[in-house]
N, C-alpha and C. Protein backbone atom coordinates (compact mmCIF):
# COMPACT_ATOMS: atom_id res chain seq x y z
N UNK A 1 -32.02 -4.08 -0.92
CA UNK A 1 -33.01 -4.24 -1.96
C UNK A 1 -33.70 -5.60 -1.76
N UNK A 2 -35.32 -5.84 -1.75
CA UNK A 2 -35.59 -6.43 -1.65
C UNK A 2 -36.19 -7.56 -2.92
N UNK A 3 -36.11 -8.41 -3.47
CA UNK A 3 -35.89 -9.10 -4.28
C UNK A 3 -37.65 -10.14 -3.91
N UNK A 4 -38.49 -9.91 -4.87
CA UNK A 4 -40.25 -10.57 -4.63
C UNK A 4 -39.72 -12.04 -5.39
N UNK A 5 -40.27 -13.09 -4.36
CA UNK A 5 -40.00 -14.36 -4.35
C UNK A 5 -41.46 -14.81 -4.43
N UNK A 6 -41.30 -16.45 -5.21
CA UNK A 6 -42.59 -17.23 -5.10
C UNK A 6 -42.41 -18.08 -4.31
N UNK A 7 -44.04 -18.59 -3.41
CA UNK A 7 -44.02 -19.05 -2.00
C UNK A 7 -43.55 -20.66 -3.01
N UNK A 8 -42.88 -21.38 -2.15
CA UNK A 8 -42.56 -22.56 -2.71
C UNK A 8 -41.87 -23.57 -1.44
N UNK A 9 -41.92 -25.05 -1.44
CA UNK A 9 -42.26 -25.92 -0.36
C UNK A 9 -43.05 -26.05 0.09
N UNK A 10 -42.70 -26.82 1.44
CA UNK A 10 -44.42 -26.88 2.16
C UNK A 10 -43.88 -26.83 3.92
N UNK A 11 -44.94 -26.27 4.44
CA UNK A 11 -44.87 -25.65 5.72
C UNK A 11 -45.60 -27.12 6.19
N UNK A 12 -44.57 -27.92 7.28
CA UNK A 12 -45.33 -28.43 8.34
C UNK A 12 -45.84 -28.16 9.14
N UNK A 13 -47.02 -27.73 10.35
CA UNK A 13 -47.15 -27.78 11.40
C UNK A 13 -47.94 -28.63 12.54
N UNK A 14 -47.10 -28.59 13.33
CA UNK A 14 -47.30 -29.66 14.75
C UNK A 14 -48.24 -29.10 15.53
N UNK A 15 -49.61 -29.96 15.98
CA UNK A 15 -49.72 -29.03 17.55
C UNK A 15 -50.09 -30.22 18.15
N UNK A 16 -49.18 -30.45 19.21
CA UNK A 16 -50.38 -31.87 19.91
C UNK A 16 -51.13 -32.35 20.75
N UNK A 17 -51.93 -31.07 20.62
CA UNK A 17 -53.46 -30.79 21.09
C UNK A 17 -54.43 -31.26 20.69
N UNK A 18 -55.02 -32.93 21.26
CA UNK A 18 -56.38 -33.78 20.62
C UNK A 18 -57.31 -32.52 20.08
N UNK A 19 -57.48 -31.43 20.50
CA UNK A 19 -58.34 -30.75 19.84
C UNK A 19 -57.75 -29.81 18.78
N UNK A 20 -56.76 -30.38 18.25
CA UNK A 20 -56.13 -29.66 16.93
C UNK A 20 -57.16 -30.03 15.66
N UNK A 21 -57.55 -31.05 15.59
CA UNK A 21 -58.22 -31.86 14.76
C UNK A 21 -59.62 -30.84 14.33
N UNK A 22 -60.20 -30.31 15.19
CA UNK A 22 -61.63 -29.79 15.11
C UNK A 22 -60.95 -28.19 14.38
N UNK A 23 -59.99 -27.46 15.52
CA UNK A 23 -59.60 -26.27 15.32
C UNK A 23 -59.72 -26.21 13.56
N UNK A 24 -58.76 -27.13 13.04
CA UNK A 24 -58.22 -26.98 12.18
C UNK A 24 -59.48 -27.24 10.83
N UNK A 25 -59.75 -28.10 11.49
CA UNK A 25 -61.65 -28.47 10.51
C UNK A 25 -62.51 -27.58 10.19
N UNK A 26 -62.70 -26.80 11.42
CA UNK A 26 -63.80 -26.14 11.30
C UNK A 26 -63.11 -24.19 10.87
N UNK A 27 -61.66 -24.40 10.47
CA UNK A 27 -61.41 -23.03 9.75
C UNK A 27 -60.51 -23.44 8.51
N UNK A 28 -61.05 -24.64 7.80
CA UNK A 28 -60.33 -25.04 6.56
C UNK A 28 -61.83 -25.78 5.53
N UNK A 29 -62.51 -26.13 6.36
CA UNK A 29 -63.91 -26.84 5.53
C UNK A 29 -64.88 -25.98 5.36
N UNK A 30 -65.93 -25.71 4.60
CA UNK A 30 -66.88 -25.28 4.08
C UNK A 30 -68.17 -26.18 4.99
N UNK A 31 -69.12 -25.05 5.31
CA UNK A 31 -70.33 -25.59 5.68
C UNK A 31 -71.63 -25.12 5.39
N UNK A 32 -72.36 -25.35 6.00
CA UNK A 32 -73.76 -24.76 4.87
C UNK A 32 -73.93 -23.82 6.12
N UNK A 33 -74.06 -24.01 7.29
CA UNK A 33 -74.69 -23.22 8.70
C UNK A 33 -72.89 -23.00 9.69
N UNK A 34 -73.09 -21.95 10.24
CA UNK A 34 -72.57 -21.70 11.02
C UNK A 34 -73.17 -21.27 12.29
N UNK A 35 -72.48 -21.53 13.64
CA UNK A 35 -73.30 -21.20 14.73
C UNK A 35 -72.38 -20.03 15.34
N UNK A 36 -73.39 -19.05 16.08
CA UNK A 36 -72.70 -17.68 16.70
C UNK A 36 -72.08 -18.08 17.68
N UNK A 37 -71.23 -17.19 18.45
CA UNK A 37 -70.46 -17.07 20.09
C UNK A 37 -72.47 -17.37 20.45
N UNK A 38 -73.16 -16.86 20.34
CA UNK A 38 -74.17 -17.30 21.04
C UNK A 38 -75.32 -18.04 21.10
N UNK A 39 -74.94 -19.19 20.08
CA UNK A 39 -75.52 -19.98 19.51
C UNK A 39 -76.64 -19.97 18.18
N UNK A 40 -76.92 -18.97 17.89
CA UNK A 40 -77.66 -18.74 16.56
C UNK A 40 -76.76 -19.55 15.48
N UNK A 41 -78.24 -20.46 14.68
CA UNK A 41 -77.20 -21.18 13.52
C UNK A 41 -77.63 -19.77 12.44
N UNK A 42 -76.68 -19.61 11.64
CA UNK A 42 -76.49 -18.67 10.83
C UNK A 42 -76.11 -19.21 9.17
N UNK A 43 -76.94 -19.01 8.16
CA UNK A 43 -76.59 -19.45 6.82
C UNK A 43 -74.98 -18.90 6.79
N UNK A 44 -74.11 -20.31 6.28
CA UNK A 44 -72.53 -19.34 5.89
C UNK A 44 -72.42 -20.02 4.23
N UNK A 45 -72.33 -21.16 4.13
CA UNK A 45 -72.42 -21.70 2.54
C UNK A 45 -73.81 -21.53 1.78
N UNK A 46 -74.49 -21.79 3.07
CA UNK A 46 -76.25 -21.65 2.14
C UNK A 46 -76.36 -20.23 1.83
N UNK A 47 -77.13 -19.76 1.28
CA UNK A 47 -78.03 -18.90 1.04
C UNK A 47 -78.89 -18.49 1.76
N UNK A 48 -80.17 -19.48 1.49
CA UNK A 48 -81.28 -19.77 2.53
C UNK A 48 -81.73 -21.45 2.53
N UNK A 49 -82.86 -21.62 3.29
CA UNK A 49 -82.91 -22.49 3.47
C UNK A 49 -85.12 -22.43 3.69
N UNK A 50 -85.45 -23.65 3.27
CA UNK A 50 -87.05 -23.40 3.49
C UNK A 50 -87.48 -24.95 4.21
N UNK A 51 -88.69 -24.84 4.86
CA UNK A 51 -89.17 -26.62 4.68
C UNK A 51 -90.38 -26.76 4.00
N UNK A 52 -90.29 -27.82 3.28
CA UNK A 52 -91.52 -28.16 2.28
C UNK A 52 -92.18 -28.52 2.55
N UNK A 53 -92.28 -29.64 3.50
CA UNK A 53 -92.66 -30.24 4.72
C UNK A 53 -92.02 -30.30 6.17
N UNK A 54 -92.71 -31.14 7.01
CA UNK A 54 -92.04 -31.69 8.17
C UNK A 54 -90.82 -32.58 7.86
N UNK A 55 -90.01 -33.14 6.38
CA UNK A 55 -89.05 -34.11 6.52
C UNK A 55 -88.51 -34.00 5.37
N UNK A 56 -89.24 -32.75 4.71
CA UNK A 56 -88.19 -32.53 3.55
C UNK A 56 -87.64 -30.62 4.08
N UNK A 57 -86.08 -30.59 3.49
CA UNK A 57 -85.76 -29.47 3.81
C UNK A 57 -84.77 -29.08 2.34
N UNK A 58 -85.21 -28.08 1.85
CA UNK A 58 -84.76 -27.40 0.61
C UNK A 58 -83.35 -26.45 0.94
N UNK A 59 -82.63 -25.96 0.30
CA UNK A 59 -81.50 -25.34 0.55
C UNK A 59 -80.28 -25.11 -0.54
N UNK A 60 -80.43 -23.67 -0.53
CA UNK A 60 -80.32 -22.82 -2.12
C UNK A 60 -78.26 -22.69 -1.34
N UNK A 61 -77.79 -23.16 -2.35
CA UNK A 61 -76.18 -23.11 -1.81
C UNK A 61 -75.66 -21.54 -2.63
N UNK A 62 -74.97 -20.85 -1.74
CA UNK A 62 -74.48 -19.11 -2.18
C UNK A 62 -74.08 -19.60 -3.74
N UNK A 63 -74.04 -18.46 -4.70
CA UNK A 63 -73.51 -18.55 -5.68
C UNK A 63 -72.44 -17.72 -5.45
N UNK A 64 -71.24 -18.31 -6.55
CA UNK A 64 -69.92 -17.83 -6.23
C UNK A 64 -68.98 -18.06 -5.60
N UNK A 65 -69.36 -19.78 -4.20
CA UNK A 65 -68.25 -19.95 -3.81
C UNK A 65 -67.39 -21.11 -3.65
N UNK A 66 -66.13 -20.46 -3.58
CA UNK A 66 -65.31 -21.48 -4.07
C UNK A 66 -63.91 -22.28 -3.18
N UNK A 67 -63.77 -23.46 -2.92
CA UNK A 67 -62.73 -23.85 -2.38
C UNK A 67 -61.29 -23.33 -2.10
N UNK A 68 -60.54 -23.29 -1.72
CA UNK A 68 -59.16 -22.81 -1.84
C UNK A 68 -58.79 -23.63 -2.95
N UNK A 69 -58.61 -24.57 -3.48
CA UNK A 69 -58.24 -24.84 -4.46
C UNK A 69 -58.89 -24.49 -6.02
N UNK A 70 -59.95 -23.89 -5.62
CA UNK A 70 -60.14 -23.16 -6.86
C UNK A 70 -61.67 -23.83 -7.15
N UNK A 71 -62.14 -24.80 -7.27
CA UNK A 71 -63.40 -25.42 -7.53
C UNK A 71 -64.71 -24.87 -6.85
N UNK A 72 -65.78 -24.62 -7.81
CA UNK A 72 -66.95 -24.17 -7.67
C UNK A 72 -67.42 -24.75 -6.05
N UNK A 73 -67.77 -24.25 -5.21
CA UNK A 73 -69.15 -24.68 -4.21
C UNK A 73 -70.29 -24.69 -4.67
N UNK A 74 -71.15 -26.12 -5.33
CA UNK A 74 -72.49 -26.33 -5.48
C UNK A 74 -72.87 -27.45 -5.13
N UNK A 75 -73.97 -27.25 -5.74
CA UNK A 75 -75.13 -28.52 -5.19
C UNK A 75 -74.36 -29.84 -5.02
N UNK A 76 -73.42 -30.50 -6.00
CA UNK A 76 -73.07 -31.56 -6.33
C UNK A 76 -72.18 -31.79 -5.65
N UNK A 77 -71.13 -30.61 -5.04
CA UNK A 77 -69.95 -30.90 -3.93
C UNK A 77 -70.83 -30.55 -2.35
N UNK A 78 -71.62 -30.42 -2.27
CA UNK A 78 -72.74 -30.42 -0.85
C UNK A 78 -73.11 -31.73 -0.92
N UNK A 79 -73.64 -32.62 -2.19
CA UNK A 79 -74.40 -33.97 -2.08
C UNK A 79 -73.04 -34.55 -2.35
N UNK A 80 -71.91 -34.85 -2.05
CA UNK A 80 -70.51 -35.41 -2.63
C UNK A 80 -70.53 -35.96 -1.06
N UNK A 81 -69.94 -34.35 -0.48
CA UNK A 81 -69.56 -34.44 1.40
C UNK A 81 -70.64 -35.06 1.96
N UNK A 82 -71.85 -34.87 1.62
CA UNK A 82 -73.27 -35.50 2.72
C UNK A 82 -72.79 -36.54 2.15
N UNK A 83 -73.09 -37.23 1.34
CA UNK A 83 -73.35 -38.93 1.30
C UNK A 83 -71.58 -39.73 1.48
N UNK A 84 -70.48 -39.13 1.50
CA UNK A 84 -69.42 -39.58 2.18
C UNK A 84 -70.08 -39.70 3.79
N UNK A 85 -70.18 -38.98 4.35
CA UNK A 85 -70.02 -38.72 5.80
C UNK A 85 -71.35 -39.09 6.19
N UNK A 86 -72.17 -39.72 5.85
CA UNK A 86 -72.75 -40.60 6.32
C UNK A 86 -72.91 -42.03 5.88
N UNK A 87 -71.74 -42.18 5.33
CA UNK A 87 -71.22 -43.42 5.01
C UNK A 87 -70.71 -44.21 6.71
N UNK A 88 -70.02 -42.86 7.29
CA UNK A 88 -69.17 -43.50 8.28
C UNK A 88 -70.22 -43.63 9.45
N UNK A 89 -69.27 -44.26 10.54
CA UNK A 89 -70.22 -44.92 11.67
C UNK A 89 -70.47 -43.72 12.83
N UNK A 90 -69.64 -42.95 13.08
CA UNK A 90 -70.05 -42.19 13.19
C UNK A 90 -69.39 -40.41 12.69
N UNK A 91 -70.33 -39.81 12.15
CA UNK A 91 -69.72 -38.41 10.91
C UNK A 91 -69.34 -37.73 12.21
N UNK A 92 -70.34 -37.32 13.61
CA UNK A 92 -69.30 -36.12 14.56
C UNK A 92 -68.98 -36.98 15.69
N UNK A 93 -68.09 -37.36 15.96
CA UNK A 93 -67.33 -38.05 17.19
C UNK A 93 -67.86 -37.63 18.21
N UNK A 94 -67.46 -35.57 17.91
CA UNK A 94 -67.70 -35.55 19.81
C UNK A 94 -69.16 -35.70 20.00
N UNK A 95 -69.75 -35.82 19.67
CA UNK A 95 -71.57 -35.64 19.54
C UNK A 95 -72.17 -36.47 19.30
N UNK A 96 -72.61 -37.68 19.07
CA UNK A 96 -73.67 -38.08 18.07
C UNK A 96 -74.98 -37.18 17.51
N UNK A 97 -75.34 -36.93 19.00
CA UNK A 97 -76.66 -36.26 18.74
C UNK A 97 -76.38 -34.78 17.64
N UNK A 98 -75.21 -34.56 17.01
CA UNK A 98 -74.71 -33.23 16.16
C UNK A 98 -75.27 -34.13 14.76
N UNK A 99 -75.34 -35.81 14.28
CA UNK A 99 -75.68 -36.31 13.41
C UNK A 99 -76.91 -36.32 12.78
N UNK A 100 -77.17 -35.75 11.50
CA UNK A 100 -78.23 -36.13 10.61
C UNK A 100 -78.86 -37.69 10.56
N UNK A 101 -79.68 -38.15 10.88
CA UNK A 101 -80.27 -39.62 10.56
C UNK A 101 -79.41 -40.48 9.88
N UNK A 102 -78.45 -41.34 9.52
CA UNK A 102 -77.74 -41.38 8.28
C UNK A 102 -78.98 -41.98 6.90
N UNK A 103 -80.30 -42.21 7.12
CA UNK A 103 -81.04 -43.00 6.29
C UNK A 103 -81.40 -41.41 5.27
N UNK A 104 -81.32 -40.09 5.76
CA UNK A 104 -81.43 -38.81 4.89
C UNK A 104 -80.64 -38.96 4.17
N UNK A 105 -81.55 -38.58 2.57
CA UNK A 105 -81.16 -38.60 1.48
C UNK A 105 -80.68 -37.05 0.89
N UNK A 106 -79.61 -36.88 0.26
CA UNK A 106 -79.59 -35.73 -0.40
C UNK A 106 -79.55 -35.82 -1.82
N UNK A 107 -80.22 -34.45 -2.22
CA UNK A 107 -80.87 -35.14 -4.25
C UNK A 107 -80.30 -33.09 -4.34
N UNK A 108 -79.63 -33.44 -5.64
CA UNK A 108 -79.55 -32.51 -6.37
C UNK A 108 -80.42 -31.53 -7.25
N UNK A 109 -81.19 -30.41 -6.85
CA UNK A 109 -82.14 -30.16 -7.76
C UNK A 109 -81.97 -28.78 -8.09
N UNK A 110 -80.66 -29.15 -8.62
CA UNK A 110 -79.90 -27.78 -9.61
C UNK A 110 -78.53 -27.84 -9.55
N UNK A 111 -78.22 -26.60 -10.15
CA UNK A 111 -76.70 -26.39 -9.57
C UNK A 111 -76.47 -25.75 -8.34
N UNK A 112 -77.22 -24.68 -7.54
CA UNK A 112 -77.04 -24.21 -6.52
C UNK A 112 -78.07 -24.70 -5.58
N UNK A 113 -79.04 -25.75 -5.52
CA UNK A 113 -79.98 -26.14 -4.59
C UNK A 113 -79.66 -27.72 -4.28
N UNK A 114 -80.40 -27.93 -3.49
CA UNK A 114 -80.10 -29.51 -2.78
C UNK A 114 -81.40 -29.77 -1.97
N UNK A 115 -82.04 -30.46 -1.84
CA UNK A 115 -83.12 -31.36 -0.82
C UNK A 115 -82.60 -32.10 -0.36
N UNK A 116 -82.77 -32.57 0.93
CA UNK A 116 -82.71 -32.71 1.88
C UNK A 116 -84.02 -34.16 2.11
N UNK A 117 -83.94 -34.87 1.95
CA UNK A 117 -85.25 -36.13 2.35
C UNK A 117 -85.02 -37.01 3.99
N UNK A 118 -85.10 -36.19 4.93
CA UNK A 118 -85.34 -36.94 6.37
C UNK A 118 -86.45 -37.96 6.60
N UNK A 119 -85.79 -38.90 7.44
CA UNK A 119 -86.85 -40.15 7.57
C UNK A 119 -87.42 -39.96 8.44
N UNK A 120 -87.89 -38.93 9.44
CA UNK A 120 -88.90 -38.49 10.38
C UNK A 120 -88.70 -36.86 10.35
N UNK A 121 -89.33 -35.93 11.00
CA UNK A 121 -89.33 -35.25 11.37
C UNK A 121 -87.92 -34.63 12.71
N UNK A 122 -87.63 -33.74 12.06
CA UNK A 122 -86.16 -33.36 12.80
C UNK A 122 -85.88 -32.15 12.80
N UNK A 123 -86.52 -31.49 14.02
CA UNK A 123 -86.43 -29.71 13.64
C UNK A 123 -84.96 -29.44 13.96
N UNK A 124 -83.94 -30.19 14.40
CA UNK A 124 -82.62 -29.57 14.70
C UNK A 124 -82.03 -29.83 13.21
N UNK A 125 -82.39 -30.44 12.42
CA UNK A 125 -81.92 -30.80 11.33
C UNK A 125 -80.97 -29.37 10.64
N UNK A 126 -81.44 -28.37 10.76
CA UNK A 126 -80.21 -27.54 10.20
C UNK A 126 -79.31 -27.14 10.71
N UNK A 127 -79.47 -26.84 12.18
CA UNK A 127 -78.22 -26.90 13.07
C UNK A 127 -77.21 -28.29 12.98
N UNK A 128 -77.87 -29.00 12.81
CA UNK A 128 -76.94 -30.65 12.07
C UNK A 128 -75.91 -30.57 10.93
N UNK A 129 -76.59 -29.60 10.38
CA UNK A 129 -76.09 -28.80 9.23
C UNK A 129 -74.39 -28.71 9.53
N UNK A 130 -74.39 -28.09 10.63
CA UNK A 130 -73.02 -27.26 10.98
C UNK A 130 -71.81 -28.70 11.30
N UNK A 131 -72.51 -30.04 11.23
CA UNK A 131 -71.52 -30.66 11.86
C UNK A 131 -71.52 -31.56 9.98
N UNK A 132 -72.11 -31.11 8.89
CA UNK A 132 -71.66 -31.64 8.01
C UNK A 132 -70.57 -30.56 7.37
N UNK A 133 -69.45 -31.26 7.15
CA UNK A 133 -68.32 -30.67 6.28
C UNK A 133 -68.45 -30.63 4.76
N UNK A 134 -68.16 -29.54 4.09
CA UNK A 134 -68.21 -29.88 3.15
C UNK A 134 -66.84 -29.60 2.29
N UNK A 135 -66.13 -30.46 1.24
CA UNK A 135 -65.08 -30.32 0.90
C UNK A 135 -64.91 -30.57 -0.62
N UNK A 136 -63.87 -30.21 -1.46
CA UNK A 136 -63.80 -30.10 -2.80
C UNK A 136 -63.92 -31.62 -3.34
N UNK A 137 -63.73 -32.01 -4.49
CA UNK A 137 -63.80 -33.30 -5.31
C UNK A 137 -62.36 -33.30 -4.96
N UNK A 138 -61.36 -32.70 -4.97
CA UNK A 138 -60.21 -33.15 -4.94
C UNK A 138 -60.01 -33.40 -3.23
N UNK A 139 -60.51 -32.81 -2.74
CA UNK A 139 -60.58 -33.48 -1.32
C UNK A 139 -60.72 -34.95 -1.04
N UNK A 140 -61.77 -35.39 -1.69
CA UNK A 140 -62.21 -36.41 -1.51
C UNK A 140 -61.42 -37.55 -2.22
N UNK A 141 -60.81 -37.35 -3.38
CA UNK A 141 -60.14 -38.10 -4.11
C UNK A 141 -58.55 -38.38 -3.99
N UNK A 142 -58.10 -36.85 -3.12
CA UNK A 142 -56.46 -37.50 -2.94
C UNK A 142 -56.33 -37.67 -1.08
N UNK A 143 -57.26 -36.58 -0.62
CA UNK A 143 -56.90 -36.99 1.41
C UNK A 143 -58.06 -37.90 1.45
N UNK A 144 -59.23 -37.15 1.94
CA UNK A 144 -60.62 -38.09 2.40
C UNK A 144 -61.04 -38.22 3.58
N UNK A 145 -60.23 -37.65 4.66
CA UNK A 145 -60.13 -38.31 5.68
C UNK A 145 -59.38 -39.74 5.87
N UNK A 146 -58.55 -39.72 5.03
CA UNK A 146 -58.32 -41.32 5.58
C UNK A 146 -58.44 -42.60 5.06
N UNK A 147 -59.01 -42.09 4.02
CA UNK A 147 -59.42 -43.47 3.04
C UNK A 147 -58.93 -43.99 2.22
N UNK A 148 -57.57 -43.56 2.05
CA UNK A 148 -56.55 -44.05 1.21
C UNK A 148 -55.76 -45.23 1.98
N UNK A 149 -55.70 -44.46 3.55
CA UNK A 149 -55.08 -45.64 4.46
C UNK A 149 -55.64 -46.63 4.99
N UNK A 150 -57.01 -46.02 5.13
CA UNK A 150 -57.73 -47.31 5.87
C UNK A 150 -59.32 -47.42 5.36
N UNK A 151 -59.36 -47.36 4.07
CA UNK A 151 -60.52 -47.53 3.58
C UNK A 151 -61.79 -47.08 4.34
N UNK A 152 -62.17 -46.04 5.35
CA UNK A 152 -62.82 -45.26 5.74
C UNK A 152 -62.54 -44.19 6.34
N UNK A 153 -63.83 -42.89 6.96
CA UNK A 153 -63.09 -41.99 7.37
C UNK A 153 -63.07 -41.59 8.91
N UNK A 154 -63.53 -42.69 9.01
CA UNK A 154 -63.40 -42.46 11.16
C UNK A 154 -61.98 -42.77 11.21
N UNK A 155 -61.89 -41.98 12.55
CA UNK A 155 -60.49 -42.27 12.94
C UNK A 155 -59.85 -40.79 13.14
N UNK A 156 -58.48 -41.02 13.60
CA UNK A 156 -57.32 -40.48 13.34
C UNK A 156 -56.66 -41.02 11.74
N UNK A 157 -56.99 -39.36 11.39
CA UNK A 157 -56.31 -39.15 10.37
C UNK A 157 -54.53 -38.93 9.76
């Protein structure tokens, strides 16, 4: 007879593969774009996306989604992760050129929308998209990347 148990502890796991770091990033974080096996960037958090201009870029975030820990995905946790991660010196290691300008502004203009204010013209700008993470308020407030230990989030975490 089998007896239904609640999951309880915590599962470590090891891998110590320098590229554990990304694996694990890019199937635990939220992003606005995703890119195909064949490179198409593809809306996965957004919705859609428009340009208003050449340096402004608008972008309607899905309604309905939500962190593993339970907290809404909107506008305000999209402008939370952007203006962390371009705090740091550099937001994608392996890339630079994967980086948004860091002088782009992001402005809240709703609950499910966000603008986008680039300081020139930047048509890769939404494929850039894919190298911003986006993560819950409680993300940011108890891990961070790192900022509990070393007051920023480059690095080894």
């Amino acid at each position: 007879m089998t007896h239904a148990t609640h999951p309880r502890g915590t599962i470590h796991v090891v891998d110590p593969s320098p590229l554990n770091w990304l694996y694990v990033t890019y199937n635990t974080v939220e992003e606005l774009v995703r890119v195909t096996p064949g490179g198409k960037v593809r809306p996965a958090a957004m919705r859609w996306y428009r340009w208003k201009d050449e340096r402004t870029l608008d972008v309607r975030v899905r309604e309905g989604e939500r962190f593993p820990d339970g907290e809404p995905l909107t506008a305000a946790t999209v402008q939370r992760s952007f203006d962390e991660q371009t705090r740091w010196t550099a937001p994608h290691p392996p890339g630079t050129h994967f980086n948004i300008d860091p002088r782009t502004r992001c402005e809240v203009r709703g609950r499910n929308r966000v603008r986008f204010h680039l300081p020139r013209a930047d048509g890769l700008a939404v494929g850039k998209l894919r190298a911003t993470h986006i993560m819950s308020t409680r993300f940011w407030e108890e891990v961070g990347f790192g900022y509990a230990r070393s007051g920023r989030g480059e690095g080894h975490w």
